[in-house]
C-alpha atoms as a PDB file:
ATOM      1  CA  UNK A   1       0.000   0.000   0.000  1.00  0.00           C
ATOM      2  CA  UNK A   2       2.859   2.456   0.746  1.00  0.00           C
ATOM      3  CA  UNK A   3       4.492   1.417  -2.152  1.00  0.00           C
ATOM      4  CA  UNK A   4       1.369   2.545  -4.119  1.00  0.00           C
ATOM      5  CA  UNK A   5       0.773   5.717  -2.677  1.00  0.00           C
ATOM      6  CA  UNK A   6       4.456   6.603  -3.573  1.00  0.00           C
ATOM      7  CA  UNK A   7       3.896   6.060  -6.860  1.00  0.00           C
ATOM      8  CA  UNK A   8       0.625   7.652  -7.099  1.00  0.00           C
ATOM      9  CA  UNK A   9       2.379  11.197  -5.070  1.00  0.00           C
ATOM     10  CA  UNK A  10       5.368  10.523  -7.928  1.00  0.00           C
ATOM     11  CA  UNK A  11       3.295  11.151 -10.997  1.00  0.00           C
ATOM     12  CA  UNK A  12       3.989  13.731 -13.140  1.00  0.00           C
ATOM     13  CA  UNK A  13       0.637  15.800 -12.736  1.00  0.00           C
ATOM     14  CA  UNK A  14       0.072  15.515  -9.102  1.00  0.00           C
ATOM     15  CA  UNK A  15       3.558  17.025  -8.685  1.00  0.00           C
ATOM     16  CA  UNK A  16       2.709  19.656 -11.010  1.00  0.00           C
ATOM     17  CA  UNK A  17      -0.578  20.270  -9.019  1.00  0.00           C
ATOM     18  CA  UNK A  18       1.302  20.495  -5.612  1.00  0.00           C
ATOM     19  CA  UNK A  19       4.073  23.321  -7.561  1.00  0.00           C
ATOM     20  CA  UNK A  20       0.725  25.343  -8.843  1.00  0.00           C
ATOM     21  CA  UNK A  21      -0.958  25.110  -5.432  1.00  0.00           C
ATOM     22  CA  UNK A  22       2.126  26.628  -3.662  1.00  0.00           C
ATOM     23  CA  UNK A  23       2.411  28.960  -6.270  1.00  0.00           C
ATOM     24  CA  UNK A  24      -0.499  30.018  -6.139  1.00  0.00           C
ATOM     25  CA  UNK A  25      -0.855  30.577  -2.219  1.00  0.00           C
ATOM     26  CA  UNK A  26       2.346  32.755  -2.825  1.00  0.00           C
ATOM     27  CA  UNK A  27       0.385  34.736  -5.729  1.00  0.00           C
ATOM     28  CA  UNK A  28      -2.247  35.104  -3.535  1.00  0.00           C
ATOM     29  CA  UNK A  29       0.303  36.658  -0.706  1.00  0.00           C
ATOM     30  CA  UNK A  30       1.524  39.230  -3.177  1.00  0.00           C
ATOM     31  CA  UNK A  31      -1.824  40.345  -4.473  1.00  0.00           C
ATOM     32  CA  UNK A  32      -2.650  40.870  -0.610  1.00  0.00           C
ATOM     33  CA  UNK A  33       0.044  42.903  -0.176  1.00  0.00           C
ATOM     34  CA  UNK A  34      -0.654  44.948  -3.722  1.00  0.00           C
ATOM     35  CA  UNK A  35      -4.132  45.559  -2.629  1.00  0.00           C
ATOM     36  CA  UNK A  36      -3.930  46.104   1.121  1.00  0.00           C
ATOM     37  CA  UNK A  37      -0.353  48.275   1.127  1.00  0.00           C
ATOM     38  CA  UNK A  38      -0.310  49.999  -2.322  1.00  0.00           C
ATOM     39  CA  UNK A  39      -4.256  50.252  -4.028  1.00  0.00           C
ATOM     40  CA  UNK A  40      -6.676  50.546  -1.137  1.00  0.00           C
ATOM     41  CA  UNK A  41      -3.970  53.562   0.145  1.00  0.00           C
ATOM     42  CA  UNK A  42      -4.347  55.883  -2.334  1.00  0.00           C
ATOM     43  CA  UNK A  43      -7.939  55.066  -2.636  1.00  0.00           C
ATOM     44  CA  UNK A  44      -8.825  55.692   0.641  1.00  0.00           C
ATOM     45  CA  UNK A  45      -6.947  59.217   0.703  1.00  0.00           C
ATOM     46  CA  UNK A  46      -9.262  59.913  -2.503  1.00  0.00           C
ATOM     47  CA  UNK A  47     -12.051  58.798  -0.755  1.00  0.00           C
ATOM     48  CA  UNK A  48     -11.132  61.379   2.832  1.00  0.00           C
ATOM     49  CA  UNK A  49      -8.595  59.247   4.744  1.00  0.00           C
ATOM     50  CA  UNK A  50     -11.048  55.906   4.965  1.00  0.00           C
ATOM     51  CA  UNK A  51      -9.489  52.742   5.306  1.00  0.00           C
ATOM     52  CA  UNK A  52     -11.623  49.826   3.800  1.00  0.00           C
ATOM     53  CA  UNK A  53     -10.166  47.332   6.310  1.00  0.00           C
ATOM     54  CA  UNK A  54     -11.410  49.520   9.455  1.00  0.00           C
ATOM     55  CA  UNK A  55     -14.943  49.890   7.796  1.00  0.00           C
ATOM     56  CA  UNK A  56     -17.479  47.871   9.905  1.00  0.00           C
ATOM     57  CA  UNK A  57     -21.171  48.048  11.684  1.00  0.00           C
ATOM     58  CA  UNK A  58     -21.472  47.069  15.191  1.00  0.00           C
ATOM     59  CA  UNK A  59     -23.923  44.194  15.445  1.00  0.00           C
ATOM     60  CA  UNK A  60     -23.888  43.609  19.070  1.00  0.00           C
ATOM     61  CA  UNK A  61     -22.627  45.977  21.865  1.00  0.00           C
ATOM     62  CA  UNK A  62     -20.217  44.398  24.803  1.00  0.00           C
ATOM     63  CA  UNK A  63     -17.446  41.985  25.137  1.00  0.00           C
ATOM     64  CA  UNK A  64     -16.447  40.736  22.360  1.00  0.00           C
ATOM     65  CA  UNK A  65     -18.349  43.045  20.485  1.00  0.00           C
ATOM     66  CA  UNK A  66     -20.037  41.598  17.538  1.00  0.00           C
ATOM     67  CA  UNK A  67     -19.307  42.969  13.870  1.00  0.00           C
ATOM     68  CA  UNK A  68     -20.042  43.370  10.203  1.00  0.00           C
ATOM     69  CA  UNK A  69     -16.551  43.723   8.613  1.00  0.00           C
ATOM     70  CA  UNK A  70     -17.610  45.121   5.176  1.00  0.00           C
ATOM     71  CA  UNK A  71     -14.587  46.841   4.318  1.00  0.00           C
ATOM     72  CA  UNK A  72     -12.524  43.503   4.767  1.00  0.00           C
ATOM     73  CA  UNK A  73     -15.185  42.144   1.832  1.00  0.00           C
ATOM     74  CA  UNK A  74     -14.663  45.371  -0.519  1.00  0.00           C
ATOM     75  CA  UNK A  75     -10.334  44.619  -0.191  1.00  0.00           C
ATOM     76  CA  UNK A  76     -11.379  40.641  -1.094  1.00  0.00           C
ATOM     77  CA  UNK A  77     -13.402  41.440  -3.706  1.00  0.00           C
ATOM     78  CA  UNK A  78     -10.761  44.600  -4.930  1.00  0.00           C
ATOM     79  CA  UNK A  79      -8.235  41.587  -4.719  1.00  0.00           C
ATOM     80  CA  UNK A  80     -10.517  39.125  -7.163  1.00  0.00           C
ATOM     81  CA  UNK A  81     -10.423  41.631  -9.787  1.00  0.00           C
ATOM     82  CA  UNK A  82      -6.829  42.420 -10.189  1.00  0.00           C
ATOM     83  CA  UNK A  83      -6.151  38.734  -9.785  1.00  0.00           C
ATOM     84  CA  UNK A  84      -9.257  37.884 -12.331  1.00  0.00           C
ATOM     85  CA  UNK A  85      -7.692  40.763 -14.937  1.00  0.00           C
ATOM     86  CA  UNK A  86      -4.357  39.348 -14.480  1.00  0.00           C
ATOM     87  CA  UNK A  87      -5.757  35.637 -15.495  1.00  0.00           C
ATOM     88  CA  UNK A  88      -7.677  36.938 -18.133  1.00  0.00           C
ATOM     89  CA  UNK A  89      -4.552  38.765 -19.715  1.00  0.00           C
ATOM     90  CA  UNK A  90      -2.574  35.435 -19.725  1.00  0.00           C
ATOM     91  CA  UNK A  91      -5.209  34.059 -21.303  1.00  0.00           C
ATOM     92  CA  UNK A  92      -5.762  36.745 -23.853  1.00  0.00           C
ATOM     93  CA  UNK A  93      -1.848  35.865 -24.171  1.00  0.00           C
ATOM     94  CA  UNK A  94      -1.800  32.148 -24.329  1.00  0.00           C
ATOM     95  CA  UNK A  95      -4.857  32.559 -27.036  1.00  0.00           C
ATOM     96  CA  UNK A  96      -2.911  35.138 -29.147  1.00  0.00           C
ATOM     97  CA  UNK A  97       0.096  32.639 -29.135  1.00  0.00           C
ATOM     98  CA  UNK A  98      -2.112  30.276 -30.528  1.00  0.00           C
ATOM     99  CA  UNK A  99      -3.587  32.289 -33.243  1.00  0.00           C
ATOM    100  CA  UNK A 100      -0.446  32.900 -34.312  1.00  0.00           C
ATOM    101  CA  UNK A 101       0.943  29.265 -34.553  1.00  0.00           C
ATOM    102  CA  UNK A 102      -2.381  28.676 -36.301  1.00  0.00           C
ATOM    103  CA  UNK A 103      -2.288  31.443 -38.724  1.00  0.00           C
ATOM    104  CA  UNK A 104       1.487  29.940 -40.815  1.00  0.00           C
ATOM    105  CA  UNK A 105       0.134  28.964 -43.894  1.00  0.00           C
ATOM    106  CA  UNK A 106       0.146  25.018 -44.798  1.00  0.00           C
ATOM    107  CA  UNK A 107       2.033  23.682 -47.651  1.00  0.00           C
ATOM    108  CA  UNK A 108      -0.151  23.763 -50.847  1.00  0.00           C
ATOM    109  CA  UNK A 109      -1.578  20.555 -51.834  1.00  0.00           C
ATOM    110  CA  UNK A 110      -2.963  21.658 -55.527  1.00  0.00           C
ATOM    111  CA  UNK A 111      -1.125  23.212 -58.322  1.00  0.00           C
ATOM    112  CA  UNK A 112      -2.525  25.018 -61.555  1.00  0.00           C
ATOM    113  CA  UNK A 113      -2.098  23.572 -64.868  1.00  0.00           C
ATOM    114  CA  UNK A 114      -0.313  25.572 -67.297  1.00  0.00           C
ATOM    115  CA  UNK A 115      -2.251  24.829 -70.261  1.00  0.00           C
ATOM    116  CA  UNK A 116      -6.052  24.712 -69.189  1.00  0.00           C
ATOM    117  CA  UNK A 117      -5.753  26.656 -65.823  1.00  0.00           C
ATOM    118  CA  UNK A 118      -7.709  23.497 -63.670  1.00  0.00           C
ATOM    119  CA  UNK A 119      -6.835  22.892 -59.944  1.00  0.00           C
ATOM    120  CA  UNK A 120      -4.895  20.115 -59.856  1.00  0.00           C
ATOM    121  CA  UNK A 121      -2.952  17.727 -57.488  1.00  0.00           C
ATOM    122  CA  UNK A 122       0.311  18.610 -56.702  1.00  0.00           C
ATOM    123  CA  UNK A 123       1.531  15.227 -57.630  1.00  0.00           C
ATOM    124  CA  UNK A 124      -0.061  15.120 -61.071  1.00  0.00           C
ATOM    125  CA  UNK A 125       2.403  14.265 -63.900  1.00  0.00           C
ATOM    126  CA  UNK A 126      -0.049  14.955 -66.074  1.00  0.00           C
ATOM    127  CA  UNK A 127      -3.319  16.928 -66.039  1.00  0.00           C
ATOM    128  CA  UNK A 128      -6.380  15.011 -65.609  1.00  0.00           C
ATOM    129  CA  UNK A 129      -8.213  17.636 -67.640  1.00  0.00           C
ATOM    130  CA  UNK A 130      -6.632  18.013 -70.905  1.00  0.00           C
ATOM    131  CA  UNK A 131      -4.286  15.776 -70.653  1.00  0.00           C
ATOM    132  CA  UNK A 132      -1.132  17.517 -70.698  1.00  0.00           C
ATOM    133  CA  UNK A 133       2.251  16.822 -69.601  1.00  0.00           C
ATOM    134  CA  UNK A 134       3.642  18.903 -66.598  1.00  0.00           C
ATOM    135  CA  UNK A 135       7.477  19.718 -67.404  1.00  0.00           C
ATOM    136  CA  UNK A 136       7.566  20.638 -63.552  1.00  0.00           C
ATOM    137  CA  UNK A 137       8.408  17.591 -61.194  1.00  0.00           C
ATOM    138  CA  UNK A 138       5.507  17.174 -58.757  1.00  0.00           C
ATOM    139  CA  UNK A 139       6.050  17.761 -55.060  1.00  0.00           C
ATOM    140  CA  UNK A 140       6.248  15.957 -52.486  1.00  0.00           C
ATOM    141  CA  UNK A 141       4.463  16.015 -49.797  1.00  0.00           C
END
């Protein structure tokens, strides 16, 4: 059974899984820090000194006081959309890189006769059509 699960933690894609889970927890600490230390800042002097993290409605009076931490949910949801813009631009990335490998034109698999002008294959010797000799050696594909 051990021997099993060793080989089932060794394969490929679960270690791949494990590096983009840590990687992404680290992501995660760096868009924190982007939101919370240099975008809600600024924003919050715009807005008259308010600091979305300190924004909340007291529920319940006493000890411990019960509260509605709203401006915790407007950083979250501030942090979802730079990391959602910066996922879509990969994408838009990735998919461009694809466009592009997509876009090189194929080698041609017809040729023109000479004499009648008819599509023909490229490895014709002769045209089907009227019967003509091609003088230029057919490609090959």
């Amino acid at each position: 059974m051990i021997k099993e699960f060793r080989d089932f933690i060794m394969r490929g894609n679960v270690i791949d899984m494990a590096i983009g889970i840590i990687i992404g927890a680290s992501f995660n600490a760096i868009v924190n820090s982007l939101v919370n230390d240099i975008i809600m800042p600024p924003i919050g002097v715009l807005l008259g000194n308010v600091d979305f993290s300190n924004l909340y409605v007291i529920l319940k009076q006493g000890d411990p006081a019960v509260t509605l931490n709203y401006g915790v949910f407007i950083n979250t949801v501030i942090s979802f959309l730079i990391v959602a813009a910066a996922v879509f631009l990969l994408v838009k990335g990735i998919n461009r890189l694809h466009r592009e490998e997509a876009a090189e034109p194929a080698e041609p698999d017809t040729q023109e006769c000479p004499f009648c002008f008819t599509t023909i294959s490229i490895k014709a010797t002769r045209c089907p059509n009227c019967t003509s000799e091609l003088k230029t050696k057919p490609k090959e594909l």
